[in-house]
Protein backbone atom coordinates (compact mmCIF):
# COMPACT_ATOMS: atom_id res chain seq x y z
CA UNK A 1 -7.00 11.71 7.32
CA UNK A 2 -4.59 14.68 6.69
CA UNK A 3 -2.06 16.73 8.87
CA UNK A 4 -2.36 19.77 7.13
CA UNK A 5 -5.00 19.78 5.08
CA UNK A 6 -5.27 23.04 3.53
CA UNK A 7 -1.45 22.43 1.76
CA UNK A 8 -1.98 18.84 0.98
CA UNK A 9 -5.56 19.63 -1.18
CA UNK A 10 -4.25 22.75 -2.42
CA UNK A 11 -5.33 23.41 -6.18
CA UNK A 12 -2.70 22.89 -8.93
CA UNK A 13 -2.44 26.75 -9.93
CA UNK A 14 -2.39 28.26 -6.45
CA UNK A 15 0.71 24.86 -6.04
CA UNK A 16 2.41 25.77 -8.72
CA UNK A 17 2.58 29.68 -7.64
CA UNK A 18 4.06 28.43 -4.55
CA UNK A 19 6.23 26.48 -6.14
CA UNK A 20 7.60 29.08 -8.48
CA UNK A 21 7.90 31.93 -5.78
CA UNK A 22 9.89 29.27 -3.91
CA UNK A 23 12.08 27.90 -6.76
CA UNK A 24 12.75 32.26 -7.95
CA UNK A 25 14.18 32.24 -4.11
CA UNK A 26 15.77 29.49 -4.09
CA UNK A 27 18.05 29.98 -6.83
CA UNK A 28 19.17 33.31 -5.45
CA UNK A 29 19.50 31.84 -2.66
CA UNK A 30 21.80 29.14 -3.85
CA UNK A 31 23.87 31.33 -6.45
CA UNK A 32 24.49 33.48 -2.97
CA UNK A 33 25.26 31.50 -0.38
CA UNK A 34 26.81 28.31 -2.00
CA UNK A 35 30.22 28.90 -4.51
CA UNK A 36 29.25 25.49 -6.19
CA UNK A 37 26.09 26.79 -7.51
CA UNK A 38 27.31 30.20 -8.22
CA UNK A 39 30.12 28.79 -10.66
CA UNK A 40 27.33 26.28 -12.27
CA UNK A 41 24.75 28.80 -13.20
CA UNK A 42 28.06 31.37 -14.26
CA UNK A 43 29.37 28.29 -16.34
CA UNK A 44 25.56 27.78 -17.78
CA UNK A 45 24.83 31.25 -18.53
CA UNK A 46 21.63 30.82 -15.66
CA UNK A 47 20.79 34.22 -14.23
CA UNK A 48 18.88 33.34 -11.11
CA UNK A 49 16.95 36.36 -10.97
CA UNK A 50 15.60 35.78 -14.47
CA UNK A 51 13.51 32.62 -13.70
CA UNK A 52 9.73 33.41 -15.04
CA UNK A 53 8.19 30.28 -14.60
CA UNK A 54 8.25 26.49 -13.34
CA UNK A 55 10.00 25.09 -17.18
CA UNK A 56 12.63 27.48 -16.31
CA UNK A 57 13.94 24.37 -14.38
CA UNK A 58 15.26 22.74 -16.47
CA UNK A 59 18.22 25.30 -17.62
CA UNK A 60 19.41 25.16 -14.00
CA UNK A 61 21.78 22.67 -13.25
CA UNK A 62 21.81 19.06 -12.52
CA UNK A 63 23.41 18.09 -8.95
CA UNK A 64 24.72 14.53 -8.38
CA UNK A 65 25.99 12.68 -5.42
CA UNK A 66 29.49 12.85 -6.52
CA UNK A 67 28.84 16.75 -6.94
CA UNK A 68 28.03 16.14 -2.94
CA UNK A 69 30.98 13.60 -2.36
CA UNK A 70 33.46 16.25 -4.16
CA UNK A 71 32.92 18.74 -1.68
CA UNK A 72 33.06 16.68 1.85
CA UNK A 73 32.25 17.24 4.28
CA UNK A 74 30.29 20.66 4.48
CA UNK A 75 31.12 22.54 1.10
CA UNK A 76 27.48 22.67 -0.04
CA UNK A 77 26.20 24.01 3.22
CA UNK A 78 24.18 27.61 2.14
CA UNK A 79 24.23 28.32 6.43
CA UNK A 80 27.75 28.68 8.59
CA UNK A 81 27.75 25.76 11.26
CA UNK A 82 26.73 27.52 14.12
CA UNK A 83 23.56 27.71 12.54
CA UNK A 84 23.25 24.38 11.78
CA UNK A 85 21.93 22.13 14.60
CA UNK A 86 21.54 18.49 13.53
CA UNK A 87 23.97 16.40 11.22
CA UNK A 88 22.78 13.10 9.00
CA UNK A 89 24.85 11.43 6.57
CA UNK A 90 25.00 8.24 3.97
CA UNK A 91 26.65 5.23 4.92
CA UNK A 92 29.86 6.08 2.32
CA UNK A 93 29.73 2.05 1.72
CA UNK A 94 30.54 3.30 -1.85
CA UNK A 95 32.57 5.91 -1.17
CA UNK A 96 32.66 9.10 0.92
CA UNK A 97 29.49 9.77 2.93
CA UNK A 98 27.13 12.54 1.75
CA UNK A 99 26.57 14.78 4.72
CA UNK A 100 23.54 16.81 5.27
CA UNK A 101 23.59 19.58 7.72
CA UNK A 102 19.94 20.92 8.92
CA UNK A 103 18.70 24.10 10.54
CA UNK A 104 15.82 24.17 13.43
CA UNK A 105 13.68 25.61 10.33
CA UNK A 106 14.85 22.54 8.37
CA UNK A 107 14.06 19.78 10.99
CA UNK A 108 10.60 21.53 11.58
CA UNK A 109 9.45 21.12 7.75
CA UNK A 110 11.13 17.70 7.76
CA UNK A 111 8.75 16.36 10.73
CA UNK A 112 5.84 18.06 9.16
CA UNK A 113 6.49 16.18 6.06
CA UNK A 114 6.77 12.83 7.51
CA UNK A 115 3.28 13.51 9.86
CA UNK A 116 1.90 14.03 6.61
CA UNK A 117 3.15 10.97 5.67
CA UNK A 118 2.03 8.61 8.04
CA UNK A 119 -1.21 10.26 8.67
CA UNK A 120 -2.08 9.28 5.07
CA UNK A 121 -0.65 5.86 5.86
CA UNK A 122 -3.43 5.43 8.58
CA UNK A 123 -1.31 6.63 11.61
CA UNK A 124 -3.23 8.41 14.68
CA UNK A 125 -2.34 9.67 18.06
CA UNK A 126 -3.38 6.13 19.46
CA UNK A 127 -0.75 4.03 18.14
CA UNK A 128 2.44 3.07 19.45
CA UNK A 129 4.82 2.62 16.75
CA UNK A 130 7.82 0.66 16.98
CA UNK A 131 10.69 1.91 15.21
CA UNK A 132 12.85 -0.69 14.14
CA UNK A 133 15.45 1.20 11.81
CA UNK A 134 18.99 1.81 13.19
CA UNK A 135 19.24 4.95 15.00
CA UNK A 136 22.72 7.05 14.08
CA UNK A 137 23.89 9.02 11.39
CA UNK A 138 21.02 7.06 8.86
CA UNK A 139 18.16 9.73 8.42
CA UNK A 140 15.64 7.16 8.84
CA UNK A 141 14.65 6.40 12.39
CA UNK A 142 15.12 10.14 13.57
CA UNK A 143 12.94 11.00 10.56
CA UNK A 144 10.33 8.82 11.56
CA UNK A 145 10.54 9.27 15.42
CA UNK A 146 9.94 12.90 15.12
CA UNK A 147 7.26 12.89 12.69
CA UNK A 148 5.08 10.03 14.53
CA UNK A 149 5.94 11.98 18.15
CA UNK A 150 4.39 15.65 16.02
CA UNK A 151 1.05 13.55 15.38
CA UNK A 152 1.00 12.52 19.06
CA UNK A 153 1.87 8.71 18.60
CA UNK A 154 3.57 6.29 21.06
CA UNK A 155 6.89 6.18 20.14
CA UNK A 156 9.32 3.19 21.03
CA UNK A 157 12.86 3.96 20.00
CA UNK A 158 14.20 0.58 20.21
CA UNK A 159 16.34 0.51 16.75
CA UNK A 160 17.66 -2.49 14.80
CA UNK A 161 18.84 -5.51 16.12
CA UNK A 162 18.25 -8.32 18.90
CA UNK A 163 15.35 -9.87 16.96
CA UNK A 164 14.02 -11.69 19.79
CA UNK A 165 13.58 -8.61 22.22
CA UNK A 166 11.76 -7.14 19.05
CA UNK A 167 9.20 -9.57 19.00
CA UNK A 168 9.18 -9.49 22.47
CA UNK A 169 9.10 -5.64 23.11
CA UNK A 170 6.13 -5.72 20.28
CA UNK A 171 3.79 -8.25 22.05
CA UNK A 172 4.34 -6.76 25.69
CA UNK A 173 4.10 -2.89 24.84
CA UNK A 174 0.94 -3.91 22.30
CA UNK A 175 2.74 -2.18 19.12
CA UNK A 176 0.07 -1.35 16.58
CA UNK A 177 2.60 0.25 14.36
CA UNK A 178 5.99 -0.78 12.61
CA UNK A 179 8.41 0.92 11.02
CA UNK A 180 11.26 -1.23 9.66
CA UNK A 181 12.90 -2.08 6.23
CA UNK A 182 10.49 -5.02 4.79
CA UNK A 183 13.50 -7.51 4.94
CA UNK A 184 13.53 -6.83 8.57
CA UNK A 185 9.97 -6.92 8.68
CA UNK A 186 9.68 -10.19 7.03
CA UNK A 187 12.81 -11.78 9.08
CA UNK A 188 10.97 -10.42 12.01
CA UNK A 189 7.80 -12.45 11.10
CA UNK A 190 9.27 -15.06 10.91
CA UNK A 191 10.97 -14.89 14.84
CA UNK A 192 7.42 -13.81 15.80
CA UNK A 193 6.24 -17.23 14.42
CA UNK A 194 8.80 -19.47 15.87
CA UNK A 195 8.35 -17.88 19.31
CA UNK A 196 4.56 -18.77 19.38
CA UNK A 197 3.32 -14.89 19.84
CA UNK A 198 2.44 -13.59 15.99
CA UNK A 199 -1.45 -14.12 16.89
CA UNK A 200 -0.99 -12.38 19.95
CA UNK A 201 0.40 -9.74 18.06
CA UNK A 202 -1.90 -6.21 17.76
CA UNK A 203 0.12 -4.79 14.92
CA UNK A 204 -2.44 -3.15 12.45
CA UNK A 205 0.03 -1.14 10.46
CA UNK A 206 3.53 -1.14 8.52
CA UNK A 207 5.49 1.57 7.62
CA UNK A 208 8.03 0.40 5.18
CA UNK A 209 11.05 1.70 3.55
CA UNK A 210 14.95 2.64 2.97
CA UNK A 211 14.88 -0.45 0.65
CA UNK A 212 12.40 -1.01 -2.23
CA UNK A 213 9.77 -3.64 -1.86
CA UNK A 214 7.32 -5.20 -4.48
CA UNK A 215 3.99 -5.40 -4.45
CA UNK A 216 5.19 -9.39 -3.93
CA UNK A 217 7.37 -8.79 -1.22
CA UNK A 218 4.62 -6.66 0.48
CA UNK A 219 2.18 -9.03 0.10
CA UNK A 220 3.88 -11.64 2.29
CA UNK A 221 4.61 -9.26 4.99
CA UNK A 222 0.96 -8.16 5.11
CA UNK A 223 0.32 -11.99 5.35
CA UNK A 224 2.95 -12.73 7.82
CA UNK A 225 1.78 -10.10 10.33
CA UNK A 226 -1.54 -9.79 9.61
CA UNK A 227 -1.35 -5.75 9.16
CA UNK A 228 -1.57 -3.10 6.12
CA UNK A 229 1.72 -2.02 4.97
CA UNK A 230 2.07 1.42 2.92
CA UNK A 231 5.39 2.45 1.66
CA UNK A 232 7.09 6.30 2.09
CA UNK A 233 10.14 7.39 -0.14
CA UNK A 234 13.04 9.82 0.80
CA UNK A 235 16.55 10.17 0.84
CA UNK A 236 19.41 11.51 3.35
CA UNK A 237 20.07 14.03 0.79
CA UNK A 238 17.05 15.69 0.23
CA UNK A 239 16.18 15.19 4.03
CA UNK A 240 15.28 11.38 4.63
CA UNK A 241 11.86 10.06 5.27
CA UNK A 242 9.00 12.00 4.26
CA UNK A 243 9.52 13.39 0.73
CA UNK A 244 6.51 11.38 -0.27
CA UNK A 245 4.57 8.22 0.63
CA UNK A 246 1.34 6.62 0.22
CA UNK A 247 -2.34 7.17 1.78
CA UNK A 248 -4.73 4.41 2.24
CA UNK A 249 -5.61 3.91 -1.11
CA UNK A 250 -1.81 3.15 -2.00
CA UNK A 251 -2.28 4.50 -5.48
CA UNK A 252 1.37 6.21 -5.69
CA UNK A 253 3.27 7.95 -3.27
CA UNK A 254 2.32 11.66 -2.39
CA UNK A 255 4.89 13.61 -3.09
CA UNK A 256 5.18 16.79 -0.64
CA UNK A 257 5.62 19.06 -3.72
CA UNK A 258 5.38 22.39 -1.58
CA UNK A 259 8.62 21.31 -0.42
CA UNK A 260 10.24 18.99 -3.17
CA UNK A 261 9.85 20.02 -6.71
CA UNK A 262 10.02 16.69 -8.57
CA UNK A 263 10.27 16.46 -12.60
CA UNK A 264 11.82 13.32 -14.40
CA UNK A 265 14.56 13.15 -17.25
CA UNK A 266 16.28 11.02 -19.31
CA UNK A 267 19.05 9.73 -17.69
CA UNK A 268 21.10 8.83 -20.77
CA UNK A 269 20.58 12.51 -22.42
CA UNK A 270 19.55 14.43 -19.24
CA UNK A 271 16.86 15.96 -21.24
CA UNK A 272 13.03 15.70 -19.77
CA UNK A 273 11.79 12.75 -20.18
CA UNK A 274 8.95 12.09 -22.95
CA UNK A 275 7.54 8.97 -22.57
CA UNK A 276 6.07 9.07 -19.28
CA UNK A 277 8.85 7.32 -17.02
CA UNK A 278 12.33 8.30 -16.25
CA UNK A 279 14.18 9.12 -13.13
CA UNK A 280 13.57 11.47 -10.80
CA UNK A 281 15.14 14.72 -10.21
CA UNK A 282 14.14 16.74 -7.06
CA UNK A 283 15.19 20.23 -5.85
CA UNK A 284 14.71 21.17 -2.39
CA UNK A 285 12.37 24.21 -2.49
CA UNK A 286 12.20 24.82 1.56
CA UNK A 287 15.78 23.62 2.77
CA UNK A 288 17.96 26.54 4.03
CA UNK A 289 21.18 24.10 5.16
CA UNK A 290 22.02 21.86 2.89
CA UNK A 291 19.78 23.07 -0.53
CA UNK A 292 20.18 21.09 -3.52
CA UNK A 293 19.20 22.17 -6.72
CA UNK A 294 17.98 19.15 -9.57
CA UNK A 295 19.24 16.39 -7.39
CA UNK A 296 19.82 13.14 -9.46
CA UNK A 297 17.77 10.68 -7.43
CA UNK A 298 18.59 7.69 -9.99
CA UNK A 299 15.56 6.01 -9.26
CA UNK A 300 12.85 5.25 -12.03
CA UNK A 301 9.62 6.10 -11.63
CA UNK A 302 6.72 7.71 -13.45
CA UNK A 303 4.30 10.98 -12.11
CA UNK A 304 0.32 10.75 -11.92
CA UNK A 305 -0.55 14.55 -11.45
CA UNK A 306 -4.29 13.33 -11.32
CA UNK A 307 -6.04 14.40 -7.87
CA UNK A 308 -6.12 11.11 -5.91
CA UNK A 309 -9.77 9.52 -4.00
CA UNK A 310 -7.77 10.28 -0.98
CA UNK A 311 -8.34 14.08 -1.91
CA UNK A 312 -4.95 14.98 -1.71
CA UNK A 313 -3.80 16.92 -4.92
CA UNK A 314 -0.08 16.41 -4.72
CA UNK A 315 1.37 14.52 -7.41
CA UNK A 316 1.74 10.38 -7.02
CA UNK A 317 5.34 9.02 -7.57
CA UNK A 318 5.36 5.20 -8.47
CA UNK A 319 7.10 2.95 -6.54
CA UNK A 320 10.63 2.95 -8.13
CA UNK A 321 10.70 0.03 -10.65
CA UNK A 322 14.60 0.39 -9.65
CA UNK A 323 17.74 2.62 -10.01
CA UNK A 324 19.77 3.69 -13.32
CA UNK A 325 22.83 3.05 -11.01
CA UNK A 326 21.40 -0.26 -9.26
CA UNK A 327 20.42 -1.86 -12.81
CA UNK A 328 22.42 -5.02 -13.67
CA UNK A 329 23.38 -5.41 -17.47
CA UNK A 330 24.03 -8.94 -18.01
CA UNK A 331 24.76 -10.12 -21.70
CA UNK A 332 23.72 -6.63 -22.90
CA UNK A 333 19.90 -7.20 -20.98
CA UNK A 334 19.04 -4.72 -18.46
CA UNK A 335 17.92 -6.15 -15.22
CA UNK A 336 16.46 -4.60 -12.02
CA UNK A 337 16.61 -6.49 -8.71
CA UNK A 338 12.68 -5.73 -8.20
CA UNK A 339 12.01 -7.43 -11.57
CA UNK A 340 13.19 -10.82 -9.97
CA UNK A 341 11.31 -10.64 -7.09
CA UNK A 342 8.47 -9.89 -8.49
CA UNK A 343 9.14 -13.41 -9.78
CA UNK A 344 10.17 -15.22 -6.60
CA UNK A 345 7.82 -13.80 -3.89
CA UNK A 346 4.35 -15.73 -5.39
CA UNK A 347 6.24 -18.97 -5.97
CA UNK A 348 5.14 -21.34 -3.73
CA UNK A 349 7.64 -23.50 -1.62
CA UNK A 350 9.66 -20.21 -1.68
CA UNK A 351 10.74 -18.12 1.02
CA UNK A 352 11.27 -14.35 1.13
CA UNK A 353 15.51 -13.83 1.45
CA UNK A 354 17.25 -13.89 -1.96
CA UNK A 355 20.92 -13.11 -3.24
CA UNK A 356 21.84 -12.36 -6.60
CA UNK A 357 25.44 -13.59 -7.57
CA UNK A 358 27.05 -12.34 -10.88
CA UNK A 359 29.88 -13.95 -12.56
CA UNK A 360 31.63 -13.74 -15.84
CA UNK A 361 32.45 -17.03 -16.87
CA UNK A 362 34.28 -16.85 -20.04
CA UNK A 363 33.36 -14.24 -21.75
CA UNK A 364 29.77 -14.77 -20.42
CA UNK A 365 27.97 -12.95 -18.13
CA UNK A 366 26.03 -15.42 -15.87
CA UNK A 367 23.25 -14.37 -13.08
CA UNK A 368 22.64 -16.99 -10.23
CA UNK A 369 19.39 -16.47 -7.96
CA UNK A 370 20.18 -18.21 -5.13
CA UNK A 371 16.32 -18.39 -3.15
CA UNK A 372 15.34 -20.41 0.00
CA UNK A 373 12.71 -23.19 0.50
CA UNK A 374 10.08 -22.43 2.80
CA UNK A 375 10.56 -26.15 3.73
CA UNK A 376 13.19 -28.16 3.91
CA UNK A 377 11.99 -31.41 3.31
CA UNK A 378 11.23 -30.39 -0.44
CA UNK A 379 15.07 -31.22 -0.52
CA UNK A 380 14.74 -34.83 -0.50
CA UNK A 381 12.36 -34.69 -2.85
CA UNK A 382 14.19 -34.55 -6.04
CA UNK A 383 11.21 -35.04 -8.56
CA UNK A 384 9.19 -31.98 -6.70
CA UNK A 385 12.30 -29.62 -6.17
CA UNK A 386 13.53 -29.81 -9.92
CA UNK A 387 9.83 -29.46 -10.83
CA UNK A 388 9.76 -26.30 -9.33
CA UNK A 389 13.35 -25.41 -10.08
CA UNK A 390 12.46 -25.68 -13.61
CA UNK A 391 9.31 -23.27 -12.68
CA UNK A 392 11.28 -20.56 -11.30
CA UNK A 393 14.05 -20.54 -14.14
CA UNK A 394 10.87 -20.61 -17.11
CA UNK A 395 9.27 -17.73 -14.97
CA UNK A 396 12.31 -15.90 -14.90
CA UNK A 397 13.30 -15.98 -18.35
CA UNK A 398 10.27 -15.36 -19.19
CA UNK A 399 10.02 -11.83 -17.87
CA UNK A 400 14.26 -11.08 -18.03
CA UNK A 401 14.74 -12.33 -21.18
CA UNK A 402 17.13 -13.90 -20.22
CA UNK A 403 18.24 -17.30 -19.08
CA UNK A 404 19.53 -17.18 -14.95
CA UNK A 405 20.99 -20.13 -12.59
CA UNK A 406 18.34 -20.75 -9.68
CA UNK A 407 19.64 -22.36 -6.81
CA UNK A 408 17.04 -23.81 -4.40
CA UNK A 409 18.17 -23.35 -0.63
CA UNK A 410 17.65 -24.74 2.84
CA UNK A 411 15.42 -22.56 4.96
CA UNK A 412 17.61 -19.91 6.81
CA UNK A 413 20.78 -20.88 5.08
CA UNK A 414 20.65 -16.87 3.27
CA UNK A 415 21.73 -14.10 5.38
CA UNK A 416 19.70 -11.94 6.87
CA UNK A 417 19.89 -8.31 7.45
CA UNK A 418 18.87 -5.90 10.05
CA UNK A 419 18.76 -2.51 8.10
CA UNK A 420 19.14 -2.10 3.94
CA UNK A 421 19.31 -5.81 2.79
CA UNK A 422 22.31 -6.36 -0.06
CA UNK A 423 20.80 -9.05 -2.62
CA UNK A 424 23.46 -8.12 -5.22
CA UNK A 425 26.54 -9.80 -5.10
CA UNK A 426 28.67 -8.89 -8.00
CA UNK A 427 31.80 -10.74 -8.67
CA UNK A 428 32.92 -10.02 -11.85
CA UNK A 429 35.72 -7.56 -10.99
CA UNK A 430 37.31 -9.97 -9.21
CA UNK A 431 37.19 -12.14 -11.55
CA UNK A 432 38.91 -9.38 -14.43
């Protein structure tokens, strides 16, 4: 199925004209409107109205989120505020929030891009999708709301939260679609399951995302609902939901490249990458209020510019195999969160919530994966539950390289989270 058809099987020269025409106006655009830019490409020696083709890229310059968080709250804004008629921003856990301003042109590209989206994930005009992210200044739930309502689906706004009335809400209303983070969608599995209703349950579809989720995780949530769950990428910056996600054939997620120019560098050298992976940079071809120009996504992924069996054309982002700034270095090893749970999730006996604590002990970094027991009695069962502690640390090691603590916990005992969940607890600055 397709939204727009005619863009989203477009051939790869008449793309990348668009693409070019759109990047030559952007620029000017940008070196125009936004003082940032202007003193960037001055600084690089970038004349915006000498871009010939689509490598010229990469002599523009990078934009990061500090480049954002340096110029709260509006000084990247290319459109005065009176044209500006919706407001998102970032959570600022880690600092100030990044806040994105949109115009009515910008909100009507953003809600075709996620109908795109979620038609490819299977959505029609006869399901009615409950949207389980928090609704506020996160991009996510608006992002999805308005794209579902633009393909003509039921749309229950009920937001994060209240697990109970969840389950509830999604067995009396007949929800056939969910949109949640997969922690949440896993947690809520679970509350389905307690309460007697999951069979009654007529969920066919999941869309996931605002947290990554392996294959693994996926898996068990597919199980524990009995639906097909596709994932869609995006960020507040470059608009939220709906800069790409997958079709049926969840092959790599469709990037909406008349809109979002991706390419992928090194992020050590900031050169383009050459071996195939590296993390992607995306500049916002279509935006007119908050335009960003080689955004530093930090996440890691790899391009398939091969037409997919869905017959969309667009190119197919991997699922991020994690983030250059989420990546924990213990004793000089790098390790990504999705790495472990790639681990964990087919274990058996194991549950789905995990932490990650981090202390230096010594002069030793030490990593402890603290993971719950799908069944508590396992815990008087010492022979069985060091058997299988033993199985997860050998696994582990095995595909870290590295030797980590696994703690084996009583069901429920981890917390569990209603939007983004936070595995990573880090403690060795407190401990400096």
């Amino acid at each position: 199925m397709f939204f727009q058809k005619d863009i989203e099987t477009m051939d790869r020269p008449s793309l990348e004209r668009l693409q070019l025409e759109k990047l030559r106006r952007l620029a000017r655009y940008c070196y125009d409107r936004v003082p940032f830019y202007r003193q960037k490409m001055d600084d690089a020696g970038v004349d915006p109205d000498k871009i010939r083709t689509l490598s010229d890229l990469q002599y523009l310059p990078l934009t990061t989120k500090e480049d954002i968080r340096d110029h709260y709250p509006t000084g990247l804004f290319a459109q005065p505020m009176k044209n500006i008629v919706r407001i998102h921003a970032s959570s600022g856990t880690t600092g100030k929030p990044t806040v994105v301003g949109y115009t009515k042109n910008d909100l009507d590209m953003w809600s075709d891009c996620v109908a795109r989206v979620v038609t490819a994930a299977g959505a029609t005009d006869e399901d009615v999708v409950q949207i389980s992210f928090g609704y506020g200044l996160f991009t996510g739930a608006l992002g999805l709301h308005y794209g579902l309502e633009k393909i003509g689906a039921t749309v229950i706004p009920i937001s994060s939260g209240n697990t109970e009335k969840q389950v509830m809400m999604m067995n009396d209303l007949g929800v056939t679609a969910l949109v949640s983070t997969p922690s949440y969608a896993l947690y809520m599995s679970e509350v389905a399951r307690e309460k007697g209703i999951l069979d009654q349950l007529k969920l066919r579809l999941g869309l996931l995302g605002s947290e990554g989720c392996t294959p693994e995780m996926r898996e068990q949530i597919e199980r524990g609902f009995n639906l097909f769950a596709t994932d869609n990428y995006g960020m507040s910056e470059l608009c939220g939901p709906g800069v790409s996600g997958e079709c049926t054939f969840r092959c790599g997620m469709h990037i909406n490249e008349d809109h979002f120019l991706p390419e992928l560098i090194n992020p050590d050298t900031l050169e383009p990458a050459t071996d195939g992976a590296g993390e992607l940079v995306v500049t916002t071809l279509s935006k007119e209020g908050f335009p960003l120009i080689r955004y530093r996504t930090k996440d890691l992924t790899t391009l398939n510019y091969e037409p997919c069996a869905c017959g969309r054309t667009f190119v197919r982002m991997a699922k991020p195999m994690g983030r250059s700034d989420d990546m924990l270095k213990i004793r000089g090893v790098n390790v990504f969160p999705s790495q472990i749970e790639s681990v964990l999730m087919p274990q058996p006996h194991i549950g789905g919530h995990y932490q990650l604590i981090v202390r230096r002990e010594g002069f030793m970094d030490t990593l402890e994966v603290r993971v719950e027991l799908t069944d508590g009695s396992l815990l008087d069962n010492y022979g069985q539950l060091e058997a299988l502690q033993h199985k997860v640390q050998s696994d582990l090691k095995s595909v870290l390289g590295i030797q980590a603590r696994v703690t084996l916990c009583e069901p429920k005992s981890i917390e569990r989270f209603q939007g983004k969940a936070k595995r990573i607890v880090d403690l060795r600055k407190e401990q400096q």
